[in-house]
PDB file of N, CA and C in Angstrom:
ATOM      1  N   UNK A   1       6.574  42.239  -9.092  1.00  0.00           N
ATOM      2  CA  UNK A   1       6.368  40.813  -8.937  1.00  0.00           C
ATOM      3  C   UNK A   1       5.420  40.571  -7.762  1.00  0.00           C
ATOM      4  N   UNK A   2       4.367  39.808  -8.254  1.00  0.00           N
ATOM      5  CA  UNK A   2       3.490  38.925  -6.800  1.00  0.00           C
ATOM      6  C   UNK A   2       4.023  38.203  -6.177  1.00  0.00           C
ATOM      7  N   UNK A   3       4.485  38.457  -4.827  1.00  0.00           N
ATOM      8  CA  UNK A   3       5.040  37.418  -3.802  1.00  0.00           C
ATOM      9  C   UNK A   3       3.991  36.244  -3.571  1.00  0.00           C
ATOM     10  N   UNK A   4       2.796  37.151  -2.912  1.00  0.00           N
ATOM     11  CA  UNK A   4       1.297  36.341  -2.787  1.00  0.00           C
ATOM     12  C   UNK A   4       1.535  35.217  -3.608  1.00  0.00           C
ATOM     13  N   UNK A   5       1.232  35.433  -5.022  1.00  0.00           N
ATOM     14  CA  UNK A   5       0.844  34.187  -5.669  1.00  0.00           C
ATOM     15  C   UNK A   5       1.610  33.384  -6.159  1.00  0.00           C
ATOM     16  N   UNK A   6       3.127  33.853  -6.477  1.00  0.00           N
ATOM     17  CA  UNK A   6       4.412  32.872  -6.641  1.00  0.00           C
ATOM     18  C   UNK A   6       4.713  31.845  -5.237  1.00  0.00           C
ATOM     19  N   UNK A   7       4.278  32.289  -3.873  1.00  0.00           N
ATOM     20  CA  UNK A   7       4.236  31.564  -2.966  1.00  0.00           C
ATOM     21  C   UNK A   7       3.147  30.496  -2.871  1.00  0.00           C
ATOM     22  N   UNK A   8       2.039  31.175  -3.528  1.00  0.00           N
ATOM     23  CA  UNK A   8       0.617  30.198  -3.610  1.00  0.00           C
ATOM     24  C   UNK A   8       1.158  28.891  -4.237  1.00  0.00           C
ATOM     25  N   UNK A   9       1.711  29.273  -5.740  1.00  0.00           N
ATOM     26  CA  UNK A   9       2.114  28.477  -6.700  1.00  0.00           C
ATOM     27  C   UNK A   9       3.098  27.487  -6.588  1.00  0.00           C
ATOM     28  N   UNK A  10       3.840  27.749  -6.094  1.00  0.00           N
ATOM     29  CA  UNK A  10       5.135  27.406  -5.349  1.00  0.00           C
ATOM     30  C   UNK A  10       4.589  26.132  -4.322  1.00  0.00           C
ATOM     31  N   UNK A  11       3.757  26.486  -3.591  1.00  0.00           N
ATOM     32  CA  UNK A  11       3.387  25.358  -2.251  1.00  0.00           C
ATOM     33  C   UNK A  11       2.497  24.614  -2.973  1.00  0.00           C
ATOM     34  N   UNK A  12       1.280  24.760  -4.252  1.00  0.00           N
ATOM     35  CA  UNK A  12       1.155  23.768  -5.117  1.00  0.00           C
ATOM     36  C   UNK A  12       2.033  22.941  -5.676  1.00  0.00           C
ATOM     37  N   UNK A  13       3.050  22.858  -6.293  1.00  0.00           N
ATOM     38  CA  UNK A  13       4.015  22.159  -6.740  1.00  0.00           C
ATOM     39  C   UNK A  13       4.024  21.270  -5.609  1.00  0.00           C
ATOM     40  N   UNK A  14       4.444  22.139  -4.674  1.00  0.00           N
ATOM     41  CA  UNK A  14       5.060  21.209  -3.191  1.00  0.00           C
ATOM     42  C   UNK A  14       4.268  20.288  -2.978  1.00  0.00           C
ATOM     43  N   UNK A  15       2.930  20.172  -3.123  1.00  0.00           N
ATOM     44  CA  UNK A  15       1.703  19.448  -2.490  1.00  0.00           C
ATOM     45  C   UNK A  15       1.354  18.537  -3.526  1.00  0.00           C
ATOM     46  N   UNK A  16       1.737  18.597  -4.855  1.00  0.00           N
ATOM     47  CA  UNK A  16       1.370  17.930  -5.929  1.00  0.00           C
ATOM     48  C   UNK A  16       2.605  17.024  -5.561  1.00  0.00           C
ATOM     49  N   UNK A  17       3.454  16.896  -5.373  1.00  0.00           N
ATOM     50  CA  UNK A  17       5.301  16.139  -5.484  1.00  0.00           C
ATOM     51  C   UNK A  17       5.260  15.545  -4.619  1.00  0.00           C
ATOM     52  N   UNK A  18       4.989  16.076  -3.355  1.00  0.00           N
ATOM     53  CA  UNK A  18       4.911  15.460  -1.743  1.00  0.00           C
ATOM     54  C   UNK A  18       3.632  14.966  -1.166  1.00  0.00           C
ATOM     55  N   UNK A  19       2.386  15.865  -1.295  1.00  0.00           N
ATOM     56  CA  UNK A  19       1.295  15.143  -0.716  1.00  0.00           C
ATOM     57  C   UNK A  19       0.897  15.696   0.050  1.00  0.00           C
ATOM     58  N   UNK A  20       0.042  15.528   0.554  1.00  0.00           N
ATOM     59  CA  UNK A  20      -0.207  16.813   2.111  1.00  0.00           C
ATOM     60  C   UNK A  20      -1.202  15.559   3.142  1.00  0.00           C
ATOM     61  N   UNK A  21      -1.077  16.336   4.419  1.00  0.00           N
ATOM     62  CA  UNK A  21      -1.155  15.488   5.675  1.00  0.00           C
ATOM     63  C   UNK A  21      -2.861  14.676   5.446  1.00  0.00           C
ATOM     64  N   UNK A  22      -2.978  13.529   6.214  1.00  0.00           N
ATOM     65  CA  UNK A  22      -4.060  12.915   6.151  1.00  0.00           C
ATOM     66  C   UNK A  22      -4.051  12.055   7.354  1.00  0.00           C
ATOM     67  N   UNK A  23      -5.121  11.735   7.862  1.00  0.00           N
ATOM     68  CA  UNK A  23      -5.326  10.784   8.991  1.00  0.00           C
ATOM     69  C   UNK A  23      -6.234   9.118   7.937  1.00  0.00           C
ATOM     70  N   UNK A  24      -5.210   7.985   8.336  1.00  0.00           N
ATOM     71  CA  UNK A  24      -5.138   7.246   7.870  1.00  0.00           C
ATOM     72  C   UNK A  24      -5.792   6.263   9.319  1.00  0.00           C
ATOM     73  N   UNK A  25      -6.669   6.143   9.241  1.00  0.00           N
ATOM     74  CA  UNK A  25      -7.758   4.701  10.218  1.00  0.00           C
ATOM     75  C   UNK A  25      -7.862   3.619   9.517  1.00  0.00           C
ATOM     76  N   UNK A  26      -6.923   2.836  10.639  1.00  0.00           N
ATOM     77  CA  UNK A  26      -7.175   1.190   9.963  1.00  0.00           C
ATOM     78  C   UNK A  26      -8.444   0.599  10.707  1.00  0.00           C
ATOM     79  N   UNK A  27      -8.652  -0.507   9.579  1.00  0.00           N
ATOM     80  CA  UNK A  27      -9.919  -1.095  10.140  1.00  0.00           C
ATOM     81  C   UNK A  27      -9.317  -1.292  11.190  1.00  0.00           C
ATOM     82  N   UNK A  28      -8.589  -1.905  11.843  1.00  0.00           N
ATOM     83  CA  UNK A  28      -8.403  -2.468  13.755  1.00  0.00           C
ATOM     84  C   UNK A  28      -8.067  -1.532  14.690  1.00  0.00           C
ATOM     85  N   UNK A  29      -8.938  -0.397  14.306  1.00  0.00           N
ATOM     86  CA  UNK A  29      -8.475   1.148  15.357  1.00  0.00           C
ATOM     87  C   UNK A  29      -7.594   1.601  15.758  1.00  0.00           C
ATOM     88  N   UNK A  30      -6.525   1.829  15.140  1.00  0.00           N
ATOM     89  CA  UNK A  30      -5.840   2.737  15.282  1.00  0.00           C
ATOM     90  C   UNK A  30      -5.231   3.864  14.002  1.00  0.00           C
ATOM     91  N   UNK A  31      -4.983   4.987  14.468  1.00  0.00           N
ATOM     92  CA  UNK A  31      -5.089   5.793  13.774  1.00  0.00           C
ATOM     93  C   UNK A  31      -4.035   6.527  13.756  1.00  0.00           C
ATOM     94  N   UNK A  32      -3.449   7.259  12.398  1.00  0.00           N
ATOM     95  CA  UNK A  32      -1.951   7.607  12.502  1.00  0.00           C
ATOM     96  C   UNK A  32      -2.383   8.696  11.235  1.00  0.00           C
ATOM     97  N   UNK A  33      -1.395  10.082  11.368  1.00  0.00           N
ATOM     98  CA  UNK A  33      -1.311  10.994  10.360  1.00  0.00           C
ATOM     99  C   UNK A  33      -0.091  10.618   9.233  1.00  0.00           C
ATOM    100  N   UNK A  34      -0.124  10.155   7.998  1.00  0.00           N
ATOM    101  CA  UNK A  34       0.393  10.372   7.238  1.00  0.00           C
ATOM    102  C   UNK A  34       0.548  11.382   5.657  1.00  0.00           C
ATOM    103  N   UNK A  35       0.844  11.341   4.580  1.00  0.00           N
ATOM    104  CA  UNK A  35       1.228  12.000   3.652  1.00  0.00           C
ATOM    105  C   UNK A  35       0.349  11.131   2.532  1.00  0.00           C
ATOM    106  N   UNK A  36       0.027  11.802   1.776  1.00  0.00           N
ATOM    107  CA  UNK A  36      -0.761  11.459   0.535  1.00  0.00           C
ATOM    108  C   UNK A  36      -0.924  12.144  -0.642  1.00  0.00           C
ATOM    109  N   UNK A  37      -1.102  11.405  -1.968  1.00  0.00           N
ATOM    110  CA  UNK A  37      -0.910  12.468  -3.069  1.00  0.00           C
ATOM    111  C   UNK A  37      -2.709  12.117  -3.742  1.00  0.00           C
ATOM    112  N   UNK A  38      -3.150  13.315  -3.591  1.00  0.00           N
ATOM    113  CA  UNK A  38      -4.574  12.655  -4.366  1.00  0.00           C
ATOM    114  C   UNK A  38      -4.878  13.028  -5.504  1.00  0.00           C
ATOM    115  N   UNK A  39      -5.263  12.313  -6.711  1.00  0.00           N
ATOM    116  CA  UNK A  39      -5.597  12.405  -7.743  1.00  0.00           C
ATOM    117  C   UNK A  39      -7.343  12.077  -8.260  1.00  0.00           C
ATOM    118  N   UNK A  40      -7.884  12.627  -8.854  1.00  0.00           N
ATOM    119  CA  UNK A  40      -9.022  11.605  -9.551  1.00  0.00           C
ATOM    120  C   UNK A  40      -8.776  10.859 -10.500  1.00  0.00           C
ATOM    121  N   UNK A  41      -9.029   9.211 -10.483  1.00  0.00           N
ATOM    122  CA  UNK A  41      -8.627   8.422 -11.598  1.00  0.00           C
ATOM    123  C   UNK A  41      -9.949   7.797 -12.348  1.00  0.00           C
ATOM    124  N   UNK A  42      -9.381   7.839 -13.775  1.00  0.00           N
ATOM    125  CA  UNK A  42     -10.226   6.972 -14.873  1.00  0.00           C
ATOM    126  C   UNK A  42     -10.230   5.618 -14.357  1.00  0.00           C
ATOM    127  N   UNK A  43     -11.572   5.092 -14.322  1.00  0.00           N
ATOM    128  CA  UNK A  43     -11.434   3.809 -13.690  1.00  0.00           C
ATOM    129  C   UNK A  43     -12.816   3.040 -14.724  1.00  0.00           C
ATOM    130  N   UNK A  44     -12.312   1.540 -15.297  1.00  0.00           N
ATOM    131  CA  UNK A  44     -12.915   0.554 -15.609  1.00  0.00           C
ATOM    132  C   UNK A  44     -13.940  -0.327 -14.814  1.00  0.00           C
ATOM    133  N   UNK A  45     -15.140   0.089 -15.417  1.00  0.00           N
ATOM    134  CA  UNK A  45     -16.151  -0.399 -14.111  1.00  0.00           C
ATOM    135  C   UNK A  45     -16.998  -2.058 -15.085  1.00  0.00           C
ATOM    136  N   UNK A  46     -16.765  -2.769 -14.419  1.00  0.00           N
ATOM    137  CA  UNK A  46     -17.602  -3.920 -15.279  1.00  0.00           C
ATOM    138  C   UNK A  46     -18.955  -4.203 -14.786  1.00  0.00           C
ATOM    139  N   UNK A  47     -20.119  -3.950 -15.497  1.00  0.00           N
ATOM    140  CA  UNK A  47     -21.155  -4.067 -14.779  1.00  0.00           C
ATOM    141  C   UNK A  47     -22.061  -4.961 -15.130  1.00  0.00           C
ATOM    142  N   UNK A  48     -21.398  -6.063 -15.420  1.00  0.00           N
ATOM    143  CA  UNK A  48     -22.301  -7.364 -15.916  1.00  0.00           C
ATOM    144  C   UNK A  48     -22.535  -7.662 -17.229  1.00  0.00           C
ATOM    145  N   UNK A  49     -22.546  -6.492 -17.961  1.00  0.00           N
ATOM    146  CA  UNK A  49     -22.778  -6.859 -19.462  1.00  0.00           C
ATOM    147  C   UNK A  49     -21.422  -7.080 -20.326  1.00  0.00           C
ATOM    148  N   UNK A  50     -21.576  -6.968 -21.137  1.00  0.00           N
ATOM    149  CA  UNK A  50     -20.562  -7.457 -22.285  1.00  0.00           C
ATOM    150  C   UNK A  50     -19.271  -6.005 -22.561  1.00  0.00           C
ATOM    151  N   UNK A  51     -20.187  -4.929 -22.319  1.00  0.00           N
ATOM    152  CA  UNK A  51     -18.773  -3.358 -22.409  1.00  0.00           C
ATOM    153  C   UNK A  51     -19.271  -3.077 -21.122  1.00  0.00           C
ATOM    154  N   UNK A  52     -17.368  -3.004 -20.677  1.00  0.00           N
ATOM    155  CA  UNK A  52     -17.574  -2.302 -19.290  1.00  0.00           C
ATOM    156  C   UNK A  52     -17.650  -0.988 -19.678  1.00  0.00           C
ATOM    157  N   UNK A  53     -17.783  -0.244 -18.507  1.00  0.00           N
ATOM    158  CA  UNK A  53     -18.027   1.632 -18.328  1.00  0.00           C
ATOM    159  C   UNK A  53     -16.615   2.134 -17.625  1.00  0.00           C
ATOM    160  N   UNK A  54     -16.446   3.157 -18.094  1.00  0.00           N
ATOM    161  CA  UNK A  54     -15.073   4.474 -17.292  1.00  0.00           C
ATOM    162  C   UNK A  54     -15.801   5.071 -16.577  1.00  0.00           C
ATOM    163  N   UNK A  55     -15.438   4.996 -15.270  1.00  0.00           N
ATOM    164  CA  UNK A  55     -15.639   6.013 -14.563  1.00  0.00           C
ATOM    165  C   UNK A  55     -14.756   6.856 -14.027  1.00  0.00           C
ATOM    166  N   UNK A  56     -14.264   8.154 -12.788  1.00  0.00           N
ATOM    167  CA  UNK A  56     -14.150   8.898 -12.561  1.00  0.00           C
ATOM    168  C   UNK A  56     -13.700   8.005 -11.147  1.00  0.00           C
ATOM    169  N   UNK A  57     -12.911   8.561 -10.243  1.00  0.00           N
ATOM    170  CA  UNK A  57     -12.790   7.704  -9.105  1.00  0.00           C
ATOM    171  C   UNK A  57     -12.142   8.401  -7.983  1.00  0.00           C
ATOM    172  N   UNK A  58     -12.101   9.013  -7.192  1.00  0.00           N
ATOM    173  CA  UNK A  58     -10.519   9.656  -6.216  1.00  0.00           C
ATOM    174  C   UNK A  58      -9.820   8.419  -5.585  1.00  0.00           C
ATOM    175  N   UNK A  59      -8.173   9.089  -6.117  1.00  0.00           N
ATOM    176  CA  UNK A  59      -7.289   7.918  -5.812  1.00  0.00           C
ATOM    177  C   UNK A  59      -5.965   8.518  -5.151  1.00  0.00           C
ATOM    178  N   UNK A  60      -5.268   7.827  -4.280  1.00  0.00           N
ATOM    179  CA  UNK A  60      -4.307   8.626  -3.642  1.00  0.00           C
ATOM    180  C   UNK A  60      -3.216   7.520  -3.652  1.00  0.00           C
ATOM    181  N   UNK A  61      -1.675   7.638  -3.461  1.00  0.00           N
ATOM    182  CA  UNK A  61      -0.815   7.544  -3.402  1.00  0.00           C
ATOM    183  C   UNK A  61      -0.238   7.731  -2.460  1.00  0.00           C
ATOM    184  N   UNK A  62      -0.110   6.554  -1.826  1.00  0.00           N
ATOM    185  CA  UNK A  62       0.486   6.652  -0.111  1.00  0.00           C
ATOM    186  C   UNK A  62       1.890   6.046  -0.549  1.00  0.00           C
ATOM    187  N   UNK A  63       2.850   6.166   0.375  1.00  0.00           N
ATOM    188  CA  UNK A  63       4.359   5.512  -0.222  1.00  0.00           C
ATOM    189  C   UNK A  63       3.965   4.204   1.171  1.00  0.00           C
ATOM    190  N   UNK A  64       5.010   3.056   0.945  1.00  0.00           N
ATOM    191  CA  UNK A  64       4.763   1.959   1.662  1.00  0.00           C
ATOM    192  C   UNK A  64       4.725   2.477   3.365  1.00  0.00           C
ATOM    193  N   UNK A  65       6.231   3.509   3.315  1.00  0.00           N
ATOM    194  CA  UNK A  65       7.202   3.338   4.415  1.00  0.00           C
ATOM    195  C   UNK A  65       6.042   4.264   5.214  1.00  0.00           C
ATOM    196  N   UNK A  66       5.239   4.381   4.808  1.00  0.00           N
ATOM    197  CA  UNK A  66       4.260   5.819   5.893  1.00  0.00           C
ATOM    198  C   UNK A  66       2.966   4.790   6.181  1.00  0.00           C
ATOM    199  N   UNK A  67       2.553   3.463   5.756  1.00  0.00           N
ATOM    200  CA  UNK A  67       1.834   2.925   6.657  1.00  0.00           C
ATOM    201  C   UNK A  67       2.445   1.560   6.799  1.00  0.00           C
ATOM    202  N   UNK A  68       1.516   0.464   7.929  1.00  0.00           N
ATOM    203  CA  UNK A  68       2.044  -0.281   8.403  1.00  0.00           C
ATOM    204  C   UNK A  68       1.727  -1.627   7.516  1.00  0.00           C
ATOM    205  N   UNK A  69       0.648  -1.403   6.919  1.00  0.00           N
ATOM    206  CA  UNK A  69       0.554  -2.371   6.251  1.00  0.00           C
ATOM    207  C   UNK A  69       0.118  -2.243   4.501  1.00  0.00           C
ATOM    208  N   UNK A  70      -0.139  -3.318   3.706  1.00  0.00           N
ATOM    209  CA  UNK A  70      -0.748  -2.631   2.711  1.00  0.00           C
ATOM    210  C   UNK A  70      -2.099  -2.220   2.868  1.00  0.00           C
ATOM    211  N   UNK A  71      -2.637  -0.991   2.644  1.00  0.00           N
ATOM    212  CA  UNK A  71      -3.628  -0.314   2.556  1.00  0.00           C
ATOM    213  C   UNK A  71      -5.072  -1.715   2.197  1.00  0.00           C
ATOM    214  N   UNK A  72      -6.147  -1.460   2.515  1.00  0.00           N
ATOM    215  CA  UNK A  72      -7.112  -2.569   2.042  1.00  0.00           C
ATOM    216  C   UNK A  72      -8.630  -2.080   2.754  1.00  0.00           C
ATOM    217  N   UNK A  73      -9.645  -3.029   2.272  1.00  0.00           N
ATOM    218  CA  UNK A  73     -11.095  -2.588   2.244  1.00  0.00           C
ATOM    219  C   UNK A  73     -11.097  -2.660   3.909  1.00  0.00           C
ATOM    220  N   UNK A  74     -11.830  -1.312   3.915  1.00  0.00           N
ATOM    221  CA  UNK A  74     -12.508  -1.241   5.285  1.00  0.00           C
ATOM    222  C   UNK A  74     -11.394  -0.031   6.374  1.00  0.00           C
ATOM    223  N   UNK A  75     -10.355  -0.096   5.690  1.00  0.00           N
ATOM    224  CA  UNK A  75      -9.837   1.449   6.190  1.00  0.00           C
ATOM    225  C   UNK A  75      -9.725   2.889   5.631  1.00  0.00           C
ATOM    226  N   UNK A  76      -9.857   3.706   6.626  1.00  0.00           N
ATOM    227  CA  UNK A  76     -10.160   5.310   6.046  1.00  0.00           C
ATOM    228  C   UNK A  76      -9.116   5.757   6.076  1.00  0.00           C
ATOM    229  N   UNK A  77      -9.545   6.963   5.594  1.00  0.00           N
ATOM    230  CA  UNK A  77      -8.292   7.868   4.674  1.00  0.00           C
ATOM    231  C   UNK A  77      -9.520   9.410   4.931  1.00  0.00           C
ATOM    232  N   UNK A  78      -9.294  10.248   6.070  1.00  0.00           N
ATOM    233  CA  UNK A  78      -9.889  11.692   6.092  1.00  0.00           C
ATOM    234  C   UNK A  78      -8.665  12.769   5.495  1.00  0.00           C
ATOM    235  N   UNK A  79      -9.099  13.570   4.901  1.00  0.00           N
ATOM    236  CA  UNK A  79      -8.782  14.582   4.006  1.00  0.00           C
ATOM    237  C   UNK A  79      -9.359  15.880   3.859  1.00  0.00           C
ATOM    238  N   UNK A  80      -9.402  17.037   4.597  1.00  0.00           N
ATOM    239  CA  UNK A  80      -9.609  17.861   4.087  1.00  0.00           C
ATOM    240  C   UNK A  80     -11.239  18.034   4.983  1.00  0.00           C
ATOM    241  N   UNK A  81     -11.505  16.777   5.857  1.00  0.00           N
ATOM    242  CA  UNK A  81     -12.814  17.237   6.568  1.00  0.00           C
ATOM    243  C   UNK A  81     -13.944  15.630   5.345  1.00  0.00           C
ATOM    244  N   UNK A  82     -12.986  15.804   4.822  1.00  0.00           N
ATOM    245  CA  UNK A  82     -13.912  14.371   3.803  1.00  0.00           C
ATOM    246  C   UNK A  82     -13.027  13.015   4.411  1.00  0.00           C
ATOM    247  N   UNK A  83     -14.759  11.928   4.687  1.00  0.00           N
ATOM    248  CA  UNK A  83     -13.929  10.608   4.470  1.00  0.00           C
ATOM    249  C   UNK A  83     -13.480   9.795   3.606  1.00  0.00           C
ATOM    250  N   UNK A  84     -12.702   9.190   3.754  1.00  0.00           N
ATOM    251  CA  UNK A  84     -12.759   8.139   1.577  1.00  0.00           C
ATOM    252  C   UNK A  84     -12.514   6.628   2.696  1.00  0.00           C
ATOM    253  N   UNK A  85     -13.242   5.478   2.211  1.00  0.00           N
ATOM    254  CA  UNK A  85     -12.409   4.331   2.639  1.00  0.00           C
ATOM    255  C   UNK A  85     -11.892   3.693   0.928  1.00  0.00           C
ATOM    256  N   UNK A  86     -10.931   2.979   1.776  1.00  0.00           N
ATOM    257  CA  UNK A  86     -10.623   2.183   0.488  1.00  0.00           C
ATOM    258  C   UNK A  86     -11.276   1.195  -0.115  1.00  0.00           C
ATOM    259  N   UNK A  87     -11.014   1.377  -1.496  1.00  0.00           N
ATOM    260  CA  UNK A  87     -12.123   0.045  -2.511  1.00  0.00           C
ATOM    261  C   UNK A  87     -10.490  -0.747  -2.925  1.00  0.00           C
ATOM    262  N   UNK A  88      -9.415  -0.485  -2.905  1.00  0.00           N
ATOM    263  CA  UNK A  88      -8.435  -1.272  -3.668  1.00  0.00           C
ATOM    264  C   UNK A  88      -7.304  -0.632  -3.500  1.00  0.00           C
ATOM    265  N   UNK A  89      -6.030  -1.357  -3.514  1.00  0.00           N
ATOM    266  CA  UNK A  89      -4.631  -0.556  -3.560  1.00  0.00           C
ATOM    267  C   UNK A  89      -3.901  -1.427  -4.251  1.00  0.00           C
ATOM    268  N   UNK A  90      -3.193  -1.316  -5.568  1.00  0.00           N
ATOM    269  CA  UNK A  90      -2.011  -1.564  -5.938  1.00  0.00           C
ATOM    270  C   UNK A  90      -1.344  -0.853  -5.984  1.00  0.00           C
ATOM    271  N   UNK A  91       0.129  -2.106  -6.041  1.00  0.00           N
ATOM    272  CA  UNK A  91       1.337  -1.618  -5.164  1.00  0.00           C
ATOM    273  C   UNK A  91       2.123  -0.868  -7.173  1.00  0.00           C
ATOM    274  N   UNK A  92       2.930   0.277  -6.892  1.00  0.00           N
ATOM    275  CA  UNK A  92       3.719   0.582  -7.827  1.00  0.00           C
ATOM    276  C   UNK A  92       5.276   0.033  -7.584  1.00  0.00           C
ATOM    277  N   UNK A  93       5.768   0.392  -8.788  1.00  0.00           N
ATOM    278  CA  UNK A  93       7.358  -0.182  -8.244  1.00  0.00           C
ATOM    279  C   UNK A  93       8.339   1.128  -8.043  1.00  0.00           C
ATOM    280  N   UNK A  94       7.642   2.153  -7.651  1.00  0.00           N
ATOM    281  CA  UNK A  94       8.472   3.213  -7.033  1.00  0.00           C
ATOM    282  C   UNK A  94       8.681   2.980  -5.100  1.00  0.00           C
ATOM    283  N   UNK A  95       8.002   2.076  -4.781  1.00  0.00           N
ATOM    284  CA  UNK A  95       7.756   1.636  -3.319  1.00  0.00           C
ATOM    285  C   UNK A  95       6.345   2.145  -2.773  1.00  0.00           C
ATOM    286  N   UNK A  96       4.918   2.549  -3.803  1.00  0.00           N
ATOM    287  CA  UNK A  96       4.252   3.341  -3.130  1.00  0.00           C
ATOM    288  C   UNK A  96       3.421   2.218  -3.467  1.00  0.00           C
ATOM    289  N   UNK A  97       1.671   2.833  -3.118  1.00  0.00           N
ATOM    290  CA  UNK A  97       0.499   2.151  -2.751  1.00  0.00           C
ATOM    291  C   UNK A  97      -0.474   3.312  -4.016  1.00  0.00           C
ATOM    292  N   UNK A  98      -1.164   2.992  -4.736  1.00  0.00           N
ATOM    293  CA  UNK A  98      -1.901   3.885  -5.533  1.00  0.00           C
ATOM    294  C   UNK A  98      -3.438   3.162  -4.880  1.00  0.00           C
ATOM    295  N   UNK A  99      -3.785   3.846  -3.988  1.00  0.00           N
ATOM    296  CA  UNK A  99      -5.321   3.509  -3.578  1.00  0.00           C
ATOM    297  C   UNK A  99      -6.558   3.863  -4.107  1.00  0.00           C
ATOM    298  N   UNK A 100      -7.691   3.149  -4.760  1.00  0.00           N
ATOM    299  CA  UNK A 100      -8.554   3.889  -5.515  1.00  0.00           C
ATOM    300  C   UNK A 100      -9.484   4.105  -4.049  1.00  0.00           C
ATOM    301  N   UNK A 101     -10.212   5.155  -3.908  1.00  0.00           N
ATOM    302  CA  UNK A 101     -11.378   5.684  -2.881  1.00  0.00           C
ATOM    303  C   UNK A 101     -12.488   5.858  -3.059  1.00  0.00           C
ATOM    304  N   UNK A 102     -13.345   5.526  -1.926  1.00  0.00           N
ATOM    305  CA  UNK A 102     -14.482   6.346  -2.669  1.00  0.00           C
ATOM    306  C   UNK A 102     -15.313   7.015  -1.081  1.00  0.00           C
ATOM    307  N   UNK A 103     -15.816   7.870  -1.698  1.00  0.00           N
ATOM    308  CA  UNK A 103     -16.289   8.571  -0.517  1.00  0.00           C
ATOM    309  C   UNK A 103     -17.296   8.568   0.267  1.00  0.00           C
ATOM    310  N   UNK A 104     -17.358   8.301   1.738  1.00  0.00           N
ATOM    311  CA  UNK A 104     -18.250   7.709   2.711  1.00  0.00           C
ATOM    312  C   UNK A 104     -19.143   8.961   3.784  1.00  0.00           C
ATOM    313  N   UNK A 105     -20.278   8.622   3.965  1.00  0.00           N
ATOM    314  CA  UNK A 105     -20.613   9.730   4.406  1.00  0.00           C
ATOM    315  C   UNK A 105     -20.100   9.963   5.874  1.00  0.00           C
ATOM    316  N   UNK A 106     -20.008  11.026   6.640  1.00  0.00           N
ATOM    317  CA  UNK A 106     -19.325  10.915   7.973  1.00  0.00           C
ATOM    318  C   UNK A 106     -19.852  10.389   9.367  1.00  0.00           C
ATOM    319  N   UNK A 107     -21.507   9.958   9.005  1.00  0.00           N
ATOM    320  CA  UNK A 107     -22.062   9.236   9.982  1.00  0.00           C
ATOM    321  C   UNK A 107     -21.432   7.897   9.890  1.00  0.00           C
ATOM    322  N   UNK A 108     -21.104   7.280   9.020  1.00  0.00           N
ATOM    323  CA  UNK A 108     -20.663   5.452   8.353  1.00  0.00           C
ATOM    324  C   UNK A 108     -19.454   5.940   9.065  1.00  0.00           C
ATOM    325  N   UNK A 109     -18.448   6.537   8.567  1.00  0.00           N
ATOM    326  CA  UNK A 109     -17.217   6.903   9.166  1.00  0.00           C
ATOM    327  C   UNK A 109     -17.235   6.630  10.450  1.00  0.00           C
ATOM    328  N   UNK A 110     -18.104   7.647  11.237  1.00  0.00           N
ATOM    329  CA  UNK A 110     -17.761   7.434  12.650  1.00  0.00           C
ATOM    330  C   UNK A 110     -18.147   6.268  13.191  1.00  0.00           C
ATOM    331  N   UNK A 111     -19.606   5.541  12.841  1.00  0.00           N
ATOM    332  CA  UNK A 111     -19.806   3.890  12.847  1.00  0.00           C
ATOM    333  C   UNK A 111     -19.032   3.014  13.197  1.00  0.00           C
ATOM    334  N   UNK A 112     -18.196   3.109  11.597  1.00  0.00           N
ATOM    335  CA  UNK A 112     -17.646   2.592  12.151  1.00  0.00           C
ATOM    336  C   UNK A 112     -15.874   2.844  12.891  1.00  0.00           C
ATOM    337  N   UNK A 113     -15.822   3.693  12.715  1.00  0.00           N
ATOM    338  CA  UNK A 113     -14.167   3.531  13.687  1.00  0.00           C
ATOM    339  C   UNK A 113     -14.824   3.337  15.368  1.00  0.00           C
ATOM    340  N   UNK A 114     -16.021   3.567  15.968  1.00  0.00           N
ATOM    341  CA  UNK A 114     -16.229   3.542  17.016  1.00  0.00           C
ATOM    342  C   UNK A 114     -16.461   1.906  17.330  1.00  0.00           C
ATOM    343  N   UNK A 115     -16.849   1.136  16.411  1.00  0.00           N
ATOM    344  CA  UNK A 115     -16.652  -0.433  16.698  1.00  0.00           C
ATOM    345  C   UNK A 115     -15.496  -0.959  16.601  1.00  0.00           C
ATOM    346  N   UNK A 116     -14.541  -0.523  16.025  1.00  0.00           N
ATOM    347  CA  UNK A 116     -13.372  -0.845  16.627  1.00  0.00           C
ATOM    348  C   UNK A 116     -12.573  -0.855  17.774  1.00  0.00           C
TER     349      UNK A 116
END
């Protein structure tokens, strides 16, 4: 038996169920590590004409009780060395936040959290 990779496999599950650590910057500067589950989501894009378009989107799943407020435009979410700010969050009725993201380059990032 592979220990190696039943442990690999094993802490996937864990990270898919639970989420793994993230630094969460609100627009009004301050900054706190919480838990997040990230997914890429199918997303409905309307672009003026008559059929909207699907797109592709990264979206994460914060639970309420791990930030202070509801999630909204103009705060970040770093991950992994990547920034995402938020474009939108609805709320689920498990108590969580399903945030759609999109990804900012890290000069804008630092921009702006330093005007705060």
């Amino acid at each position: 038996m592979n220990f190696e990779a039943l442990k690999l496999e094993a802490a996937g599950h864990a990270q898919a169920a639970l989420g793994e650590d993230v630094r969460y910057h609100y627009a009004e500067g301050n900054t706190t590590t919480t838990r997040a589950i990230f997914v890429i989501a199918d997303v409905e894009v309307a672009n003026g004409g008559q059929t909207s378009v699907e797109s592709r989107a990264p979206m994460c799943n914060i639970r309420r009780c791990d930030v202070q407020r509801k999630p909204r435009q103009g705060d970040m979410i770093t991950r992994r060395n990547v920034t995402y700010e938020v474009k939108q969050a609805n709320p689920r009725n498990d108590a969580s936040w399903d945030v759609l993201l999109f990804v900012v380059a890290n000069a804008h990032a630092n921009s702006a959290r330093d005007k705060t």
